[in-house]
Protein backbone atom coordinates (compact mmCIF):
# COMPACT_ATOMS: atom_id res chain seq x y z
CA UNK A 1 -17.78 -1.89 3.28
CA UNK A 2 -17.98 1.84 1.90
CA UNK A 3 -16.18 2.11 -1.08
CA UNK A 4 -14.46 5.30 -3.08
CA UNK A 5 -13.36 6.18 -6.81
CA UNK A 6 -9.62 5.79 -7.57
CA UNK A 7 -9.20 8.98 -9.76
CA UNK A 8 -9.12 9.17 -12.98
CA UNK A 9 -9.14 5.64 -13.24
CA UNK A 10 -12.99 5.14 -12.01
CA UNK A 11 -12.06 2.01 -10.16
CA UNK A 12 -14.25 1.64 -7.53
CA UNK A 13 -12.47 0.14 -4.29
CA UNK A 14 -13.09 -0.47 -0.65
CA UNK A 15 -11.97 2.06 1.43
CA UNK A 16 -9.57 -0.49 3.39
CA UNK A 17 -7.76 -3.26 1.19
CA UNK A 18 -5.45 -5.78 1.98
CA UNK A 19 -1.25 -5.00 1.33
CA UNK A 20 0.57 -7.70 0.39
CA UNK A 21 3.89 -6.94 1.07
CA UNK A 22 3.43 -9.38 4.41
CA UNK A 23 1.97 -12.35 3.71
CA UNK A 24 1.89 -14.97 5.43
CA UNK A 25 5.36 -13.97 7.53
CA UNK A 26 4.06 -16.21 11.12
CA UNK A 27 6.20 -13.74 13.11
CA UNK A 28 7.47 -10.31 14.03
CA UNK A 29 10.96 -10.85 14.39
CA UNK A 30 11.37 -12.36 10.69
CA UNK A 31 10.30 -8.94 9.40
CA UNK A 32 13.72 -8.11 9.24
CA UNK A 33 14.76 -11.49 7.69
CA UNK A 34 11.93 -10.79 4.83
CA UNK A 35 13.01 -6.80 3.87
CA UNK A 36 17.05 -6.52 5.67
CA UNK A 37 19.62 -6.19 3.56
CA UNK A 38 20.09 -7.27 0.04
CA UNK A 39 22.69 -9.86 0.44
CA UNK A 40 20.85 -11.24 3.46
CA UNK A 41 17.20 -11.41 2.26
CA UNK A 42 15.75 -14.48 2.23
CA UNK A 43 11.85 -14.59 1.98
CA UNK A 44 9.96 -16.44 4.82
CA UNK A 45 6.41 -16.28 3.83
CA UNK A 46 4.47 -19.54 4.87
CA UNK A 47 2.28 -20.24 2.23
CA UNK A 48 -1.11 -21.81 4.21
CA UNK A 49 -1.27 -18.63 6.37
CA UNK A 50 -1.01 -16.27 3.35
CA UNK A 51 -3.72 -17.80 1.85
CA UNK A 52 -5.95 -18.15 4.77
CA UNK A 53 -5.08 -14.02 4.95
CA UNK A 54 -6.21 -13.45 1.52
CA UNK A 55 -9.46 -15.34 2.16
CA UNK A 56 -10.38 -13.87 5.23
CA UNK A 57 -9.95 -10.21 3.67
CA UNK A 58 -11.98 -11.38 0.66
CA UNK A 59 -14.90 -12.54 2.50
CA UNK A 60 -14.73 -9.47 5.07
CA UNK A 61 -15.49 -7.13 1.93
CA UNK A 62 -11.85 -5.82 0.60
CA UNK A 63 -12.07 -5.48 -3.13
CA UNK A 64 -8.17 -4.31 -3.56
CA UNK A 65 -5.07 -6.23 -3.05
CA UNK A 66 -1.82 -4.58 -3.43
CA UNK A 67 1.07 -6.67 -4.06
CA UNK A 68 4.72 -6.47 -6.13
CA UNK A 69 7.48 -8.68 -7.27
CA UNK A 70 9.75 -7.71 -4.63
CA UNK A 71 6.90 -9.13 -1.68
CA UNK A 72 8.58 -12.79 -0.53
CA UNK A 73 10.60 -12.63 -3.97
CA UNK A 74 7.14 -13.49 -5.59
CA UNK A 75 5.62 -15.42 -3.16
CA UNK A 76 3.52 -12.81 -2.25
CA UNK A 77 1.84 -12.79 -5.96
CA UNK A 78 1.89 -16.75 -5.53
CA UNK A 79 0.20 -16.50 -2.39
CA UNK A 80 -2.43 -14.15 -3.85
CA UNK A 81 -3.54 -16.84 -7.06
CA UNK A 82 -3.70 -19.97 -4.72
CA UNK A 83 -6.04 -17.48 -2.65
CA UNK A 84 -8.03 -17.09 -5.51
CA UNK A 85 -8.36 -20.53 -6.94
CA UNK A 86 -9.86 -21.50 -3.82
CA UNK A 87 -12.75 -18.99 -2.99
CA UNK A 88 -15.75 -18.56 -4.62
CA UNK A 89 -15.49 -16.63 -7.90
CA UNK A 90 -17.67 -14.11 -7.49
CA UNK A 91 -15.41 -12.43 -5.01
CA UNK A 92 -12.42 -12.34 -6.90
CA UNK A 93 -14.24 -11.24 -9.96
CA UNK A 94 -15.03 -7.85 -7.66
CA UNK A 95 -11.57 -7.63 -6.62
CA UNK A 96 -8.55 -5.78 -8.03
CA UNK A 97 -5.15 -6.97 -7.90
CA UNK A 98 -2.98 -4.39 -8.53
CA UNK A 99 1.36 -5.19 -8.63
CA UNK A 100 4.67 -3.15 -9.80
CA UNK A 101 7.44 -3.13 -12.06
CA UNK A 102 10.92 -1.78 -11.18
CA UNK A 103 12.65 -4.65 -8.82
CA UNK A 104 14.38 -7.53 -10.55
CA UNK A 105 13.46 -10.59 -8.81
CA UNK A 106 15.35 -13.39 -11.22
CA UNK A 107 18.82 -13.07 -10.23
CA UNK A 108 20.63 -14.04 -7.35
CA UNK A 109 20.34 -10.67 -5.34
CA UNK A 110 17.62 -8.59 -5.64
CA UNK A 111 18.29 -5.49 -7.89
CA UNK A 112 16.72 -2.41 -9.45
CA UNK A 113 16.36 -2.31 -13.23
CA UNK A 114 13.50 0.13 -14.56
CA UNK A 115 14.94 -0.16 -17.69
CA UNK A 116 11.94 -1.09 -20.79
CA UNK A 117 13.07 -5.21 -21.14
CA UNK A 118 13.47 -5.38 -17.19
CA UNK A 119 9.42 -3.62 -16.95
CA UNK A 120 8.56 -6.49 -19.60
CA UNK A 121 10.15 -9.03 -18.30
CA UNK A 122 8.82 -8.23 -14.69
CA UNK A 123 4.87 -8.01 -15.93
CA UNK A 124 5.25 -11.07 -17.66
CA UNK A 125 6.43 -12.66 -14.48
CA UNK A 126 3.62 -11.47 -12.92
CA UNK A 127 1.16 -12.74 -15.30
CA UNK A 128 2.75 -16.06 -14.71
CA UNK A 129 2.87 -15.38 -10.69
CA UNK A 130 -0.78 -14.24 -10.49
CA UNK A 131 -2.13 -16.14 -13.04
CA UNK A 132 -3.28 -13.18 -15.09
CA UNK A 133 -3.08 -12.20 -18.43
CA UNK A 134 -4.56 -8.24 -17.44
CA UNK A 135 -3.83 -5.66 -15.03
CA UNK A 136 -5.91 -2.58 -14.03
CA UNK A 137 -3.11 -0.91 -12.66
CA UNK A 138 0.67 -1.55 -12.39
CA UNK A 139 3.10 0.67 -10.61
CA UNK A 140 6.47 1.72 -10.85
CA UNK A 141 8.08 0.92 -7.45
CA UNK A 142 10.24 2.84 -5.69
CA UNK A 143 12.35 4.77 -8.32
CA UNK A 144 14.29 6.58 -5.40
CA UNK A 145 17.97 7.87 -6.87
CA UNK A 146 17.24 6.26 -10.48
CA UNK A 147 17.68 9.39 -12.87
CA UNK A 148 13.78 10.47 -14.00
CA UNK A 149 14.60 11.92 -17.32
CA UNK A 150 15.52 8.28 -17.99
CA UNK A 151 12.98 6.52 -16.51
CA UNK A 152 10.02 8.90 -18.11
CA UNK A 153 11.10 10.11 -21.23
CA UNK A 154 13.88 7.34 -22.82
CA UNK A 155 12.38 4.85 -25.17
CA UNK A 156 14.72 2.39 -23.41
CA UNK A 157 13.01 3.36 -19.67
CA UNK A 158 10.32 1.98 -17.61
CA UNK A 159 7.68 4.47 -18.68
CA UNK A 160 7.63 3.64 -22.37
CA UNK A 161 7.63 -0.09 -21.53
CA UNK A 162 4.35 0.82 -19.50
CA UNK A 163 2.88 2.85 -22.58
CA UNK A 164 3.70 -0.59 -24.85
CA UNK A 165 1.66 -2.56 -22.59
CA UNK A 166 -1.52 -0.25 -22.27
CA UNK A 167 -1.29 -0.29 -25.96
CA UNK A 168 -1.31 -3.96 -26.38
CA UNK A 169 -4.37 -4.06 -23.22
CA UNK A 170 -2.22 -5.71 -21.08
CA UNK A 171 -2.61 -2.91 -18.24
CA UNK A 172 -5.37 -0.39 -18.29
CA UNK A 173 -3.53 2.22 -15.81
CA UNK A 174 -0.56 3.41 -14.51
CA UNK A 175 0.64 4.19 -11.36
CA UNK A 176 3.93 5.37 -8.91
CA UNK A 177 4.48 3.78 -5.73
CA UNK A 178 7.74 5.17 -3.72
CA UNK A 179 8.48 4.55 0.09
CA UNK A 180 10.36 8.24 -0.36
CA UNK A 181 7.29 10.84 -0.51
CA UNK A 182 9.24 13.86 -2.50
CA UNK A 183 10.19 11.37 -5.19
CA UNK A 184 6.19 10.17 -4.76
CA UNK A 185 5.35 13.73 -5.26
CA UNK A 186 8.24 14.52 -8.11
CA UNK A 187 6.68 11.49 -10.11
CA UNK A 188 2.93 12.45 -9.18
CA UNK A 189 4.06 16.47 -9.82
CA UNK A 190 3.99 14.84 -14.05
CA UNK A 191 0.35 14.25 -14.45
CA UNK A 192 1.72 11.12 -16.29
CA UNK A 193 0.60 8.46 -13.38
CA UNK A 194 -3.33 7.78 -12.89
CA UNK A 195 -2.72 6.09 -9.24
CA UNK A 196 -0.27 6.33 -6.65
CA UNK A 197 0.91 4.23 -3.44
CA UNK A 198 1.50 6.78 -0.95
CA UNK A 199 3.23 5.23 2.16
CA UNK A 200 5.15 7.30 5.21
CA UNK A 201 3.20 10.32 4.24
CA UNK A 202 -0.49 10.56 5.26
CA UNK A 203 -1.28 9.32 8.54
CA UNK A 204 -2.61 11.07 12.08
CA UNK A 205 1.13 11.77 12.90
CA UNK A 206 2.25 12.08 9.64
CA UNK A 207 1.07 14.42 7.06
CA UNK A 208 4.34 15.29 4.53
CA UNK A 209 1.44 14.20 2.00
CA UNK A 210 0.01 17.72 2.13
CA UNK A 211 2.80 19.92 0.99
CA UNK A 212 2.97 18.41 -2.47
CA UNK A 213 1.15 15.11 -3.31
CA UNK A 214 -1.79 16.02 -2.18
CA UNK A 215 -2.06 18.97 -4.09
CA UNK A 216 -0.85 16.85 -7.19
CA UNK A 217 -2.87 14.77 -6.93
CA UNK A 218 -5.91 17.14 -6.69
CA UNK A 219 -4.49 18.85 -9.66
CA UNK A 220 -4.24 15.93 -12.09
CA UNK A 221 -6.81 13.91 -11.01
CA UNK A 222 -4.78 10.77 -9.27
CA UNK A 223 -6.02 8.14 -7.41
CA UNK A 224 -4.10 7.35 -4.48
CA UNK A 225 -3.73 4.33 -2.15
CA UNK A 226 -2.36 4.85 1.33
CA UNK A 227 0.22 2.67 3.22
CA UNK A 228 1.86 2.64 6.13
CA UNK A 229 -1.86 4.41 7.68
CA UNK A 230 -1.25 2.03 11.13
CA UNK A 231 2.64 3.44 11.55
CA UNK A 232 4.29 0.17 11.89
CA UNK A 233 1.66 -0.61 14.94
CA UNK A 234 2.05 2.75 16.40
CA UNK A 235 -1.73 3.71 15.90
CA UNK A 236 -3.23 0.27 16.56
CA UNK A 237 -3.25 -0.90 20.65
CA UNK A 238 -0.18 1.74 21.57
CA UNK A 239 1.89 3.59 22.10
CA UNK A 240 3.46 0.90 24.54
CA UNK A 241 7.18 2.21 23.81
CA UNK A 242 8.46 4.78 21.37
CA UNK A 243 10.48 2.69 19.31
CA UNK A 244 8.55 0.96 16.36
CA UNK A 245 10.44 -1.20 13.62
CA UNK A 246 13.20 0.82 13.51
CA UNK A 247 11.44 4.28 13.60
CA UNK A 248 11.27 6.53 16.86
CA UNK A 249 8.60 8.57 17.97
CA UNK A 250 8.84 11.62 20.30
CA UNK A 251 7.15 11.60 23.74
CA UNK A 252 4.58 14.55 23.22
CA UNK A 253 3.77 12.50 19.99
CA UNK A 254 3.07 9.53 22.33
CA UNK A 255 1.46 11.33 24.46
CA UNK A 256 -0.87 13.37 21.58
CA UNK A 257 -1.80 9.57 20.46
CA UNK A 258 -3.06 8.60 24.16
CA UNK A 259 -5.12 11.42 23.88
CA UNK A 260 -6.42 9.93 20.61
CA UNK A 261 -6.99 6.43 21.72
CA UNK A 262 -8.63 7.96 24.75
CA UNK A 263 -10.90 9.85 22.69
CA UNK A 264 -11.88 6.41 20.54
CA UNK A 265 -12.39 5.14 23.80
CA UNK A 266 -14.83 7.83 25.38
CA UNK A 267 -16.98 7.31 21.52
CA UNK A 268 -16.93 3.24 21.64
CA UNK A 269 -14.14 2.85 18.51
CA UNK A 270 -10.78 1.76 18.39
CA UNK A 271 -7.89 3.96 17.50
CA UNK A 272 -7.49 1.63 14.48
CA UNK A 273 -10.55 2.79 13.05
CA UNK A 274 -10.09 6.43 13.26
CA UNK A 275 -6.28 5.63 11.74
CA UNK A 276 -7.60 4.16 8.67
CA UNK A 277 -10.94 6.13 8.21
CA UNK A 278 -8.99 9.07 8.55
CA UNK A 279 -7.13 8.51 6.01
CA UNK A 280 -9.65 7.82 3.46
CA UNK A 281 -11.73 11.25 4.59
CA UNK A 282 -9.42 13.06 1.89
CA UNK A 283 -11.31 13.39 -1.55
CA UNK A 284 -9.06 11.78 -3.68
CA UNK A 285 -7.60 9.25 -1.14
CA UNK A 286 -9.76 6.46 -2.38
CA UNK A 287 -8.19 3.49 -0.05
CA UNK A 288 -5.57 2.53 2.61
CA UNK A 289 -3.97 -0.56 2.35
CA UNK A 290 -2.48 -1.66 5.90
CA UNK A 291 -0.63 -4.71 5.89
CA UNK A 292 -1.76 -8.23 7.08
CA UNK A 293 0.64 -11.28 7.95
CA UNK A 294 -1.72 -13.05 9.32
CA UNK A 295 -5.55 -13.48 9.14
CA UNK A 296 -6.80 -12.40 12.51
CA UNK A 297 -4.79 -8.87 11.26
CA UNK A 298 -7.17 -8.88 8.20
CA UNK A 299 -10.21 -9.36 9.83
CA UNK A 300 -9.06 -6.27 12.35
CA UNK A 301 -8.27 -3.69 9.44
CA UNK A 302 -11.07 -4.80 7.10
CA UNK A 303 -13.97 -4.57 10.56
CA UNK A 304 -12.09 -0.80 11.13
CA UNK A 305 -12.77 -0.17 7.49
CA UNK A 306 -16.44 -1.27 7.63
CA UNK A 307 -17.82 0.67 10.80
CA UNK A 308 -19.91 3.77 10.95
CA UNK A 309 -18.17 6.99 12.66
CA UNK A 310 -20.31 9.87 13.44
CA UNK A 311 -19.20 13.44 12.57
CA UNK A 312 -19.53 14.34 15.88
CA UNK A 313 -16.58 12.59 16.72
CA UNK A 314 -14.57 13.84 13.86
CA UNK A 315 -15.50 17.62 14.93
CA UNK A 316 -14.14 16.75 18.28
CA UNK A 317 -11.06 14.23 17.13
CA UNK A 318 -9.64 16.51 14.33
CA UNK A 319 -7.88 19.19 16.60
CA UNK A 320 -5.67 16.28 17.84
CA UNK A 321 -4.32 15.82 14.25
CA UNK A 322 -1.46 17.05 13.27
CA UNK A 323 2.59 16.19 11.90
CA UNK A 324 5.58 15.03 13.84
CA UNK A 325 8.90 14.30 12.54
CA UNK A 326 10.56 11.29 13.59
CA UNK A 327 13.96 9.69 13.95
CA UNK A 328 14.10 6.20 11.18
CA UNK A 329 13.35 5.30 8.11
């Protein structure tokens, strides 16, 4: 598979990589189980078919898995070191597993706490969950509503816990990973992150991305990783309704993506493929990490990531780009 430079950080990574955040979850309607409410969650992630997801994306070429404490209250980094104990190493040595701070996992209920002991608490959970004593890159996750001046500039905030542990070589990089893209951009705006997770924000339908992180990005130099480049399913084999996981989709956006997947069609490539390659066409968008449940979903993304797509049909496919606003979160 091509690969691409992650910033700053001169990573080198496959241009499609594997996220995490899904595991092993054997079906759609325990989705909601895995990420509902706080007092309801209860992780569901079957072990066997997590691995078994891991391994297939491994051996199809990814060399970066994105996972965090919150994923399956851990299981997702469990998942990810039984994966690895089991292939050959010369494929994990080329990969990179990258995972976050900010989301206290120990208690009861699921909490936020970027305070500095909750970031050193959470990497050394990590390192126990993953089996590793050294990061290339750790994120801060999510930091929507937590007050910044806190988190970035307070000895006692997540930031100076992060500076601690590139100082003692624990983690080599650090990155910002929020599901909100203006906090993604406010954090990116600082120059102080080397990588960034980038979800609901750069995508055929979907480009909020340009406004400000983009141009951050550009600016200071930031690697960034792309979720959510699929739109819940939207962009894979539909649109076959215009409701997807809780996020609704206008008909002449519906219709603009039949015109896409027709398109594909007429060139011999699957709507997938343009969704993810598109995404990594941007200079400093070195990957896109679409979720995988189950195996025969990491074989898909990792074959979209891995075929050749001829300029001609970008020429002809980009005029059907563009943003739509949608109802959902």
């Amino acid at each position: 598979m091509r690969t691409k430079i992650l910033g700053r950080t001169g990573i080198e990574v496959s241009i499609v990589g594997l996220g995490a955040a899904t595991l092993g979850i054997p079906t759609l309607d325990l989705l909601s189980t895995e990420y509902g409410p706080e007092n309801t969650w209860k992780p569901c992630m079957d072990l066997g078919l997590g691995v078994s997801t891991v391994i297939t994306a491994l051996e199809a070429g990814v060399t970066l898995i994105d996972t965090a404490p919150r994923y399956g209250k851990g299981m997702s980094e469990k998942i990810i070191r039984t994966a690895f104990s089991m292939i050959r190493p010369d494929l994990g040595d080329k990969c990179t597993v990258t995972t976050k701070v900010g989301y206290d996992i120990d208690g009861g209920e699921l909490r936020y706490d970027a305070s500095y002991d909750a970031v050193m608490r959470s990497v050394e959970g990590s390192q126990r969950r993953l089996g590793q004593d050294h990061f290339r890159i750790v994120y801060l996750h999510d930091p929507m509503g937590q007050d910044m001046e806190f988190v970035l500039n307070n000895p006692g905030g997540a930031l100076a816990a992060l500076r601690t542990l590139q100082k003692q070589g624990v983690v080599d990089f650090i990155g910002v990973a929020a599901n909100d893209p203006e906090t993604n951009a406010d954090y990116i705006e600082t120059g102080e992150f080397d990588a960034a997770v980038v979800p609901n924000a750069w995508t055929l339908i979907n480009q909020k991305a340009a406004k400000r992180i983009l141009p951050a990005a550009v600016k200071h130099n930031v690697g960034l990783v792309v979720a959510s480049s699929i739109e819940r399913g939207l962009l894979t084999k539909a649109p076959i309704r215009d409701s997807y996981f809780a996020r609704e989709f206008p008909k002449e956006c519906l219709d603009q993506v039949r015109k896409m997947k027709e398109l594909c069609g007429r060139y011999g490539i699957s709507l997938t493929m343009a969704a993810l390659q598109w995404c990594a066409r941007h200079s400093h968008v070195a990957t896109v990490i679409p979720g995988a449940r189950l195996p025969g979903e990491a074989w898909t993304n990792t074959a979209a990531g891995d075929c050749e797509i001829s300029e001609e049909f970008w020429e002809e496919f980009e005029p059907l780009v563009r943003h739509w606003d949608y109802k959902g979160c």
